[in-house]
PDB file of N, CA and C in Angstrom:
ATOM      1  N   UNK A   1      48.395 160.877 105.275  1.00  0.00           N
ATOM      2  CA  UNK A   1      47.725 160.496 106.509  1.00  0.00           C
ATOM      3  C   UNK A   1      46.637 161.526 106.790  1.00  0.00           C
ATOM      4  N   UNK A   2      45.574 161.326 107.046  1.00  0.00           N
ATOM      5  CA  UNK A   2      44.248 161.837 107.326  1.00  0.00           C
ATOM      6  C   UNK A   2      43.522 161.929 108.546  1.00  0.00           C
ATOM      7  N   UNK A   3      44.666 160.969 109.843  1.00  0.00           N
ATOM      8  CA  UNK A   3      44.106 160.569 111.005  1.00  0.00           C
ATOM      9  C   UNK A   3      45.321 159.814 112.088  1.00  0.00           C
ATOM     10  N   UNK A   4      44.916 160.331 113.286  1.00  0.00           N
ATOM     11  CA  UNK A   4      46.237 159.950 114.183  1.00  0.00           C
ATOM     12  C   UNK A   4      44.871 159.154 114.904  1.00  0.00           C
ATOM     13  N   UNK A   5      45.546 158.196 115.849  1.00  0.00           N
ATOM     14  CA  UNK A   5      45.110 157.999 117.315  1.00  0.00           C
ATOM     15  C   UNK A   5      46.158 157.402 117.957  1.00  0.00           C
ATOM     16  N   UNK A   6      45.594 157.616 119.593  1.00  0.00           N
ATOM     17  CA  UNK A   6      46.663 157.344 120.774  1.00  0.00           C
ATOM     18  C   UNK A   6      46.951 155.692 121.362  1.00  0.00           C
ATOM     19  N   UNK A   7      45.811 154.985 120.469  1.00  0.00           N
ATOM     20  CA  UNK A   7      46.061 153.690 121.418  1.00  0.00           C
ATOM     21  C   UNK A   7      45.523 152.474 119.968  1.00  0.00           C
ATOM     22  N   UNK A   8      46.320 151.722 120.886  1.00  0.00           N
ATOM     23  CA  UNK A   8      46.249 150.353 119.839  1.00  0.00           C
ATOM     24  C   UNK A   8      44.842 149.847 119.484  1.00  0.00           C
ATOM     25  N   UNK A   9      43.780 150.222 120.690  1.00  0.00           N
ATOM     26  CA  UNK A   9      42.979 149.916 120.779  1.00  0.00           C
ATOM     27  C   UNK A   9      41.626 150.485 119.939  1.00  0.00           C
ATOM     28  N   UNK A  10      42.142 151.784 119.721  1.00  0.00           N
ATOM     29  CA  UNK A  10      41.467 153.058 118.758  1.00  0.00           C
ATOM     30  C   UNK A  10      41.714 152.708 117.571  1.00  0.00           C
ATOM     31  N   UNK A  11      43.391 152.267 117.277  1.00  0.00           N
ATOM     32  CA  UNK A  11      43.358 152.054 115.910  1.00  0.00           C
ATOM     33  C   UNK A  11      42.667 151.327 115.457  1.00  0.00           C
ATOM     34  N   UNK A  12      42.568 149.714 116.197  1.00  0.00           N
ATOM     35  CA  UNK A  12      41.937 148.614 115.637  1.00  0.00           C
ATOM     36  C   UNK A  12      40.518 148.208 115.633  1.00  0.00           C
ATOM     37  N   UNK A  13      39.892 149.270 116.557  1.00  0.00           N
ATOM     38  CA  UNK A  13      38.403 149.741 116.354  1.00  0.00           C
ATOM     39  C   UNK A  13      38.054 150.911 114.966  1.00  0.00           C
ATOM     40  N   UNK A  14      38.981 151.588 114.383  1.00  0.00           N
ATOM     41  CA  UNK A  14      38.814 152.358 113.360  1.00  0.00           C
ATOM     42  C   UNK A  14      38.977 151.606 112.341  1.00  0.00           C
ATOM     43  N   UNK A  15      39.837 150.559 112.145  1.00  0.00           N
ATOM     44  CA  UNK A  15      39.573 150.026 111.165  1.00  0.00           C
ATOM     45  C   UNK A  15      38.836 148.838 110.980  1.00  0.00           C
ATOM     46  N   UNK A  16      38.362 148.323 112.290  1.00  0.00           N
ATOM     47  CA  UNK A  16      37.256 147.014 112.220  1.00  0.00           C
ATOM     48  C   UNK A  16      36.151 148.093 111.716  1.00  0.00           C
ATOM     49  N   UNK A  17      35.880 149.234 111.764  1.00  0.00           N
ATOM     50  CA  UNK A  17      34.642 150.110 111.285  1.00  0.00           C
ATOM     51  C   UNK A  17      34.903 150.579 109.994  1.00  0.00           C
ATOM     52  N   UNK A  18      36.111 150.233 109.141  1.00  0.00           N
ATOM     53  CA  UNK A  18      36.339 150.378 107.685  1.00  0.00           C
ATOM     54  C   UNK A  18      36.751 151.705 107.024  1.00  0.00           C
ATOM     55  N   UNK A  19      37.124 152.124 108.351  1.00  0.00           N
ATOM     56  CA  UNK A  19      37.870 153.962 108.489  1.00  0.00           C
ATOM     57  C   UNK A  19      39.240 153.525 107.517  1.00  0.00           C
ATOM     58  N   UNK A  20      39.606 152.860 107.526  1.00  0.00           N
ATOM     59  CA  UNK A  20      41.171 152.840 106.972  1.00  0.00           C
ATOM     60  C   UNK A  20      41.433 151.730 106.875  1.00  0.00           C
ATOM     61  N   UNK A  21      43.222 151.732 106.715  1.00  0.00           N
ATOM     62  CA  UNK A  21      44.484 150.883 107.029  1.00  0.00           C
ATOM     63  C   UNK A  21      45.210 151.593 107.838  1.00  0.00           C
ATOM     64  N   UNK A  22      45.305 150.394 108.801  1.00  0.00           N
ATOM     65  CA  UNK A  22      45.948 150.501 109.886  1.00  0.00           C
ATOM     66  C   UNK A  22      47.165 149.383 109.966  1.00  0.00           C
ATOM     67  N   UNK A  23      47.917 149.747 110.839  1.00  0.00           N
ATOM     68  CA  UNK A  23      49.581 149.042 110.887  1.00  0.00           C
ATOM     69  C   UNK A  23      49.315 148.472 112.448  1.00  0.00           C
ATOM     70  N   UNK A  24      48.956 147.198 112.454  1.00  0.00           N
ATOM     71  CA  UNK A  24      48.733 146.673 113.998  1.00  0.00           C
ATOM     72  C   UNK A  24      49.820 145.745 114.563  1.00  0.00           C
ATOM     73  N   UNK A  25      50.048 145.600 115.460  1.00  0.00           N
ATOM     74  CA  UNK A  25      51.044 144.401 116.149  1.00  0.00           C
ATOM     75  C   UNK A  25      50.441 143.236 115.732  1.00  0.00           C
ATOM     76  N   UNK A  26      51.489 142.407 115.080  1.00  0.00           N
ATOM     77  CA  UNK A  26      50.123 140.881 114.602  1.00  0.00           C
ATOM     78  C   UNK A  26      49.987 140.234 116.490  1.00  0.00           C
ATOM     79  N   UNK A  27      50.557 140.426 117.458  1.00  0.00           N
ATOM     80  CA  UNK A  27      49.952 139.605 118.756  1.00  0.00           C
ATOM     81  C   UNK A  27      48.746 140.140 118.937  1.00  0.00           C
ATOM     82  N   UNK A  28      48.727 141.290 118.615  1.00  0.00           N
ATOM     83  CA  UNK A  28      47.337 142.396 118.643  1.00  0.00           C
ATOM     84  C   UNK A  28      46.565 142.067 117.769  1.00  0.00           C
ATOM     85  N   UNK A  29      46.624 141.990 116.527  1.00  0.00           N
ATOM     86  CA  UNK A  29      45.624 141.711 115.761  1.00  0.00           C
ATOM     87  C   UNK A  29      45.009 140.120 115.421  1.00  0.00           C
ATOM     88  N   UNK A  30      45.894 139.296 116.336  1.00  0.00           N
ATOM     89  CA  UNK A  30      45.938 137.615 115.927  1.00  0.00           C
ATOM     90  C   UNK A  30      44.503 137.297 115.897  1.00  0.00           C
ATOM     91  N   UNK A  31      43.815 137.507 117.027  1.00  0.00           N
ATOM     92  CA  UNK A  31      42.652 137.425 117.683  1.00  0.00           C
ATOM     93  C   UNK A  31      41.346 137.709 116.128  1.00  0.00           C
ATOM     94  N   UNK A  32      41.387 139.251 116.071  1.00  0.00           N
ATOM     95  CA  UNK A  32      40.775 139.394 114.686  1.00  0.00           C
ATOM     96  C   UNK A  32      40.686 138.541 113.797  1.00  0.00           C
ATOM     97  N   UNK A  33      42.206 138.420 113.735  1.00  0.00           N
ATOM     98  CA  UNK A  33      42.272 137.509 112.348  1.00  0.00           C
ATOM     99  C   UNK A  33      41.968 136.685 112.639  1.00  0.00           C
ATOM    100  N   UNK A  34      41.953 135.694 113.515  1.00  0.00           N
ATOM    101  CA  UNK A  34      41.242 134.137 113.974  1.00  0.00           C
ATOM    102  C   UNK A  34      40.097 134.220 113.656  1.00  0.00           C
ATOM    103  N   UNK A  35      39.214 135.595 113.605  1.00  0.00           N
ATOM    104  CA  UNK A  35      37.876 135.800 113.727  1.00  0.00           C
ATOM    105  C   UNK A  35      37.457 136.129 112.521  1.00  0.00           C
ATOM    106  N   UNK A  36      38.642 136.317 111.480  1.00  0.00           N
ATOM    107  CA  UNK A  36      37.698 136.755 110.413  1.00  0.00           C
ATOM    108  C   UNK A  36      37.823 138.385 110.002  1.00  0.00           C
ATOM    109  N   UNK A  37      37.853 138.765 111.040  1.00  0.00           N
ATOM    110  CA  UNK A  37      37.610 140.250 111.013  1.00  0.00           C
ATOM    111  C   UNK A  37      38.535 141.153 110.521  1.00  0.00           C
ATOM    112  N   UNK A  38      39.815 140.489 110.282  1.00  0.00           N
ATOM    113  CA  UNK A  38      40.971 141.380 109.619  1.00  0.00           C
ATOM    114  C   UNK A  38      41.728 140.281 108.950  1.00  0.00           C
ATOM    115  N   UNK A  39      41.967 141.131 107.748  1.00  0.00           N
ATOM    116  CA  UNK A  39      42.725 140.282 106.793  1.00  0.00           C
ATOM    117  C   UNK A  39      44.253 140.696 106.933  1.00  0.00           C
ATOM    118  N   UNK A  40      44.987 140.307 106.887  1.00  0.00           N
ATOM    119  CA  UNK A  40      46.661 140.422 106.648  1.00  0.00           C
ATOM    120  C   UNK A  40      46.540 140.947 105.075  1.00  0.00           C
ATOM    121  N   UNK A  41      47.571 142.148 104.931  1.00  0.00           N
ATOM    122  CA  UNK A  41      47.911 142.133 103.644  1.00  0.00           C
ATOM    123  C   UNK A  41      49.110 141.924 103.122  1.00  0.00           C
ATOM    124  N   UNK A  42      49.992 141.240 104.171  1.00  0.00           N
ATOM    125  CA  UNK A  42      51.257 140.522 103.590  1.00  0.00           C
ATOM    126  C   UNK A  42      50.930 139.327 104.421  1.00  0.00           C
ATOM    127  N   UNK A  43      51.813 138.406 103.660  1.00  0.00           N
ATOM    128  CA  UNK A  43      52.045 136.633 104.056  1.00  0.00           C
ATOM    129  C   UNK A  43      52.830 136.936 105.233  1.00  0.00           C
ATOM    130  N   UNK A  44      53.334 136.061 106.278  1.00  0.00           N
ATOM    131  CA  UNK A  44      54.198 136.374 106.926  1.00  0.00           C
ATOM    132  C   UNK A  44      55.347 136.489 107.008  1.00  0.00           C
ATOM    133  N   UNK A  45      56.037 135.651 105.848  1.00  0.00           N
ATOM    134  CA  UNK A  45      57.730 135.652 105.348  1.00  0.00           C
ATOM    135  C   UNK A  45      57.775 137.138 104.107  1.00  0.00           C
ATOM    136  N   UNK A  46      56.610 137.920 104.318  1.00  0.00           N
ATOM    137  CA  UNK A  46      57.026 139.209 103.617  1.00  0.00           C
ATOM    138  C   UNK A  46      57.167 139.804 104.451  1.00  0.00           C
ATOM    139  N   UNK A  47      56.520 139.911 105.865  1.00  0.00           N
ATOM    140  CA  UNK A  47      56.705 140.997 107.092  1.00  0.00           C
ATOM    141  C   UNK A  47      57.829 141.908 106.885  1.00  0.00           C
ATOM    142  N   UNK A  48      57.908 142.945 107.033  1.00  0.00           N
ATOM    143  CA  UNK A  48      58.848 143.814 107.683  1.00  0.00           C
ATOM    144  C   UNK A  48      59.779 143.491 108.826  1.00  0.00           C
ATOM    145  N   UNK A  49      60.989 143.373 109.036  1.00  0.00           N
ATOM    146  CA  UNK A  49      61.986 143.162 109.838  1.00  0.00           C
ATOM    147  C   UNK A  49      62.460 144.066 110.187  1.00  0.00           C
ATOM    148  N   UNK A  50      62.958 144.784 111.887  1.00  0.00           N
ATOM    149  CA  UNK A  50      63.982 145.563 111.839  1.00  0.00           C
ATOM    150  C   UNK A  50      64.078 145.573 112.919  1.00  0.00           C
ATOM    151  N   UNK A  51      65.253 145.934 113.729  1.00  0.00           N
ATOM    152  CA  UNK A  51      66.022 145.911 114.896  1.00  0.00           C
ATOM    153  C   UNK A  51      64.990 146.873 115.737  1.00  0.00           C
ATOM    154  N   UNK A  52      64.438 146.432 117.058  1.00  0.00           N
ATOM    155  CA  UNK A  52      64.184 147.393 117.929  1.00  0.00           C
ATOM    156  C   UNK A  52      64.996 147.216 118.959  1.00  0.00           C
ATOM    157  N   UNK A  53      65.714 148.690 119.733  1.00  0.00           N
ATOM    158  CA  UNK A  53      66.625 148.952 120.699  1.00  0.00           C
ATOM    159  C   UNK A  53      66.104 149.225 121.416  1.00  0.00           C
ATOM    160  N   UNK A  54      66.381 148.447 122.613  1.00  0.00           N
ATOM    161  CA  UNK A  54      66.025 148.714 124.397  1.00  0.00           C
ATOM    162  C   UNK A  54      67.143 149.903 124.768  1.00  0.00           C
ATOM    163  N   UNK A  55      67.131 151.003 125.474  1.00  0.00           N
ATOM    164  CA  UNK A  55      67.502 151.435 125.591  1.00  0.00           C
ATOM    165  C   UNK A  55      67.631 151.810 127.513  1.00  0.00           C
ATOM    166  N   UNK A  56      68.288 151.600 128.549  1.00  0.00           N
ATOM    167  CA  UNK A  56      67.763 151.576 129.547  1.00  0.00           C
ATOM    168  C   UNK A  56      68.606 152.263 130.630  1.00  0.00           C
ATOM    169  N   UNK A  57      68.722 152.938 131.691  1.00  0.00           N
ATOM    170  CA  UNK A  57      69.935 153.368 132.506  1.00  0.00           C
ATOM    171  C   UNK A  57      70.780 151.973 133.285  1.00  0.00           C
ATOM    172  N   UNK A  58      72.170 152.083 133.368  1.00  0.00           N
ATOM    173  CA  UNK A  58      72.710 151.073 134.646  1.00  0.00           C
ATOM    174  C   UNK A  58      72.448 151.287 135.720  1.00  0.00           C
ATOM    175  N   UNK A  59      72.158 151.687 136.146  1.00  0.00           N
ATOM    176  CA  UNK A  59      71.996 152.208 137.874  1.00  0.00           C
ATOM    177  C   UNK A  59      70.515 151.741 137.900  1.00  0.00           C
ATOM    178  N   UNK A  60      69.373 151.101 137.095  1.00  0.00           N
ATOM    179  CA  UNK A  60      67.946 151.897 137.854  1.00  0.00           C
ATOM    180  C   UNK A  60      67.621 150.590 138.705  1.00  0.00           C
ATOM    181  N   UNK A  61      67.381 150.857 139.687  1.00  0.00           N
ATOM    182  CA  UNK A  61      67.211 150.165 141.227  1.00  0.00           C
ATOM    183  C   UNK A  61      66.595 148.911 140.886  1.00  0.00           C
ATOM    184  N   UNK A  62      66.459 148.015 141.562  1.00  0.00           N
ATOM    185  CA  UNK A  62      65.815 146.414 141.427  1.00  0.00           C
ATOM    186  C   UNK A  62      64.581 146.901 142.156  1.00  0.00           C
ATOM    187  N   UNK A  63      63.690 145.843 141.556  1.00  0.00           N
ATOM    188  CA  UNK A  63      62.395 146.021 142.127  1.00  0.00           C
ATOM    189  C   UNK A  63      61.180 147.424 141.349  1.00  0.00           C
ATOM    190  N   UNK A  64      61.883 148.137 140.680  1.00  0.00           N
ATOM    191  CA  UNK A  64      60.855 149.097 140.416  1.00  0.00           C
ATOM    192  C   UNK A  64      60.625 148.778 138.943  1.00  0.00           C
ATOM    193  N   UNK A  65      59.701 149.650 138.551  1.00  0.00           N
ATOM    194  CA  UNK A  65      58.657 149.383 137.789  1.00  0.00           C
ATOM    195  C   UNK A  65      59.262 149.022 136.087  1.00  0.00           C
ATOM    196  N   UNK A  66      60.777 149.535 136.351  1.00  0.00           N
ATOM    197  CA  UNK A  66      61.705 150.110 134.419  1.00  0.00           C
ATOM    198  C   UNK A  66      62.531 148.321 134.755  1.00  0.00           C
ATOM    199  N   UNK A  67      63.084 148.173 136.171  1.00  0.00           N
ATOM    200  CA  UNK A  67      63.840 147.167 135.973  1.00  0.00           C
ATOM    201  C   UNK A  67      62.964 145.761 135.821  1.00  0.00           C
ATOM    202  N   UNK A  68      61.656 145.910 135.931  1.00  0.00           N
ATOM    203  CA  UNK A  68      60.563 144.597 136.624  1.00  0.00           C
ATOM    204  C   UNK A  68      60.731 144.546 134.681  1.00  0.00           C
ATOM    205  N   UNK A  69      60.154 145.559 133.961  1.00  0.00           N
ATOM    206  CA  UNK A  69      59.906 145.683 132.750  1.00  0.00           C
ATOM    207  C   UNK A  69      61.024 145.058 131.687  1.00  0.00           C
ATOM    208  N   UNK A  70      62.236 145.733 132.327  1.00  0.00           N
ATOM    209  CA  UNK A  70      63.098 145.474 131.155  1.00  0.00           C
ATOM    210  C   UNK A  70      63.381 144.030 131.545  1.00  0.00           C
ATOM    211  N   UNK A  71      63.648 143.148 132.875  1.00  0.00           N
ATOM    212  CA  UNK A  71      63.773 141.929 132.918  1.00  0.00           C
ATOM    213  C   UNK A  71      62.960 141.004 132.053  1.00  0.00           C
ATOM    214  N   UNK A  72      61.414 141.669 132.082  1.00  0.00           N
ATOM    215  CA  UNK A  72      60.496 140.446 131.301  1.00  0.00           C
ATOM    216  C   UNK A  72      60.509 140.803 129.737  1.00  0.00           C
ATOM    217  N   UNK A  73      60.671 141.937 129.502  1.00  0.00           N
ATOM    218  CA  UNK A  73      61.454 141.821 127.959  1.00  0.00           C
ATOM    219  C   UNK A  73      63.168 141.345 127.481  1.00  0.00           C
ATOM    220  N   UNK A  74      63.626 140.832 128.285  1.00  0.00           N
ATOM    221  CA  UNK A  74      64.921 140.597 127.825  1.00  0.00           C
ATOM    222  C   UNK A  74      65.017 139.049 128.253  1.00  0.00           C
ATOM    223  N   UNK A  75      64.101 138.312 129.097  1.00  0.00           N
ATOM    224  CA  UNK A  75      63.907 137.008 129.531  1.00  0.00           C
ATOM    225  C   UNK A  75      62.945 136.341 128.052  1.00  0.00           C
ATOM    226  N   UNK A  76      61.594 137.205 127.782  1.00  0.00           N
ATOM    227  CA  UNK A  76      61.062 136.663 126.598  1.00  0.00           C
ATOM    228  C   UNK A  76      62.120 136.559 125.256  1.00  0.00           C
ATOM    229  N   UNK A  77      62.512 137.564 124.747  1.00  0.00           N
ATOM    230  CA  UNK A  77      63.442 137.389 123.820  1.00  0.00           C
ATOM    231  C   UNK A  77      64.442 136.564 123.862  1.00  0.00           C
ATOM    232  N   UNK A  78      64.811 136.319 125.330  1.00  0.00           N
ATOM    233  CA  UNK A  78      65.791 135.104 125.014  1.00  0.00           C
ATOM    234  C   UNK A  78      65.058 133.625 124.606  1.00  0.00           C
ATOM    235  N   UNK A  79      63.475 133.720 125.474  1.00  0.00           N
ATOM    236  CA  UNK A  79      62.966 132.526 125.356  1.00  0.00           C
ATOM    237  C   UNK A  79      62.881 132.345 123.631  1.00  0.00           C
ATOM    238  N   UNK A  80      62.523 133.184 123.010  1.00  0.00           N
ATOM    239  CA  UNK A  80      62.451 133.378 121.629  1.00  0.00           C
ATOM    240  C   UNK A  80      63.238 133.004 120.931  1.00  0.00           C
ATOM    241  N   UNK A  81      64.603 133.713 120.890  1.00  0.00           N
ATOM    242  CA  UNK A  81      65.812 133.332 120.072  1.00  0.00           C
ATOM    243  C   UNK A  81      66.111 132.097 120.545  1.00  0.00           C
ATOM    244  N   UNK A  82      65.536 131.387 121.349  1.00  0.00           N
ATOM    245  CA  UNK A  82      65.836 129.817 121.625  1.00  0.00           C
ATOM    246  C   UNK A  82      65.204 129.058 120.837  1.00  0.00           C
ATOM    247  N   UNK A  83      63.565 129.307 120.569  1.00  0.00           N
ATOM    248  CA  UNK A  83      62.923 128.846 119.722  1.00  0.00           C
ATOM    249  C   UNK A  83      63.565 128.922 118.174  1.00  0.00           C
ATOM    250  N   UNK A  84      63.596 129.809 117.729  1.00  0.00           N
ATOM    251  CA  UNK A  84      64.129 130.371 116.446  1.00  0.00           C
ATOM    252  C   UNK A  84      65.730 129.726 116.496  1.00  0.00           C
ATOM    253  N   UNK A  85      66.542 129.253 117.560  1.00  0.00           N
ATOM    254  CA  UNK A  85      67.322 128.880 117.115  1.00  0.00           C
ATOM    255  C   UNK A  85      68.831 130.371 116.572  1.00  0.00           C
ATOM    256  N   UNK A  86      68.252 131.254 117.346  1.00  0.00           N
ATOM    257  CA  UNK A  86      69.117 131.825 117.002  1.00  0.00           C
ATOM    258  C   UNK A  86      70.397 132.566 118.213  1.00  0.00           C
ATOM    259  N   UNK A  87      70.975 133.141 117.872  1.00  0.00           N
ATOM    260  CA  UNK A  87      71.976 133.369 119.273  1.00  0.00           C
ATOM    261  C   UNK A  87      71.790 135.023 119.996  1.00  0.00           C
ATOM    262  N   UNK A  88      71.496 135.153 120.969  1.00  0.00           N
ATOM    263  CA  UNK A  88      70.978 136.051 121.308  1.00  0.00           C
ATOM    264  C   UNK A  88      72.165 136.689 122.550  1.00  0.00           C
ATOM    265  N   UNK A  89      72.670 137.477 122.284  1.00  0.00           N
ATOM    266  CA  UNK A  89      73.912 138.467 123.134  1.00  0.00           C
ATOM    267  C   UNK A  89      73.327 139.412 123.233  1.00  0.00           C
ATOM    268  N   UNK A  90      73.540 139.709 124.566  1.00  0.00           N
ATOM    269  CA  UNK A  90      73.312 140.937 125.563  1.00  0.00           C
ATOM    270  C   UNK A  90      74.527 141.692 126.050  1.00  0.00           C
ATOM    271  N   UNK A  91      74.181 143.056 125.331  1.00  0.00           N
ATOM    272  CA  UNK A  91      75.875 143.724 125.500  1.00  0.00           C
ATOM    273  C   UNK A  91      75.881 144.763 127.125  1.00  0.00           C
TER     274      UNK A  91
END
């Protein structure tokens, strides 16, 4: 590695300017690619798979900013594993 940056947005301007390879979120990069402007270098049934863990306190209050958050990530994923057909438990 030859180069860090802080935002999704840096990365994918460094490499629309041909600085590198970069590792983007495909919701992030969809747009590009619609456009032409970035190629995928895997198909999508090669993607990389792997468990990401929410990790969150019990106690943190309703209404603030961690519980507003973790609700709309744990409401999408269910909407998801509905699509996909798959079974989705919340421990």
């Amino acid at each position: 590695m030859s180069g860090q940056v802080d935002t999704l947005s840096e990365a994918r301007r460094l490499v629309l300017l041909g600085v590198g390879i970069g590792f983007l979120p495909i919701d992030f990069a969809r747009p590009d690619e619609a456009a032409g402007r970035l190629v995928p270098l895997l198909p999508d049934d090669l993607l990389p798979r792997y468990p990401i863990y929410m990790i969150t306190r019990t106690d943190t209050p309703e209404g603030t900013a961690a519980s507003l958050m973790t609700r709309s990530i744990v409401s999408r994923m269910a909407e998801r594993s509905l699509l996909d057909g798959e079974d989705m438990r919340l421990a």
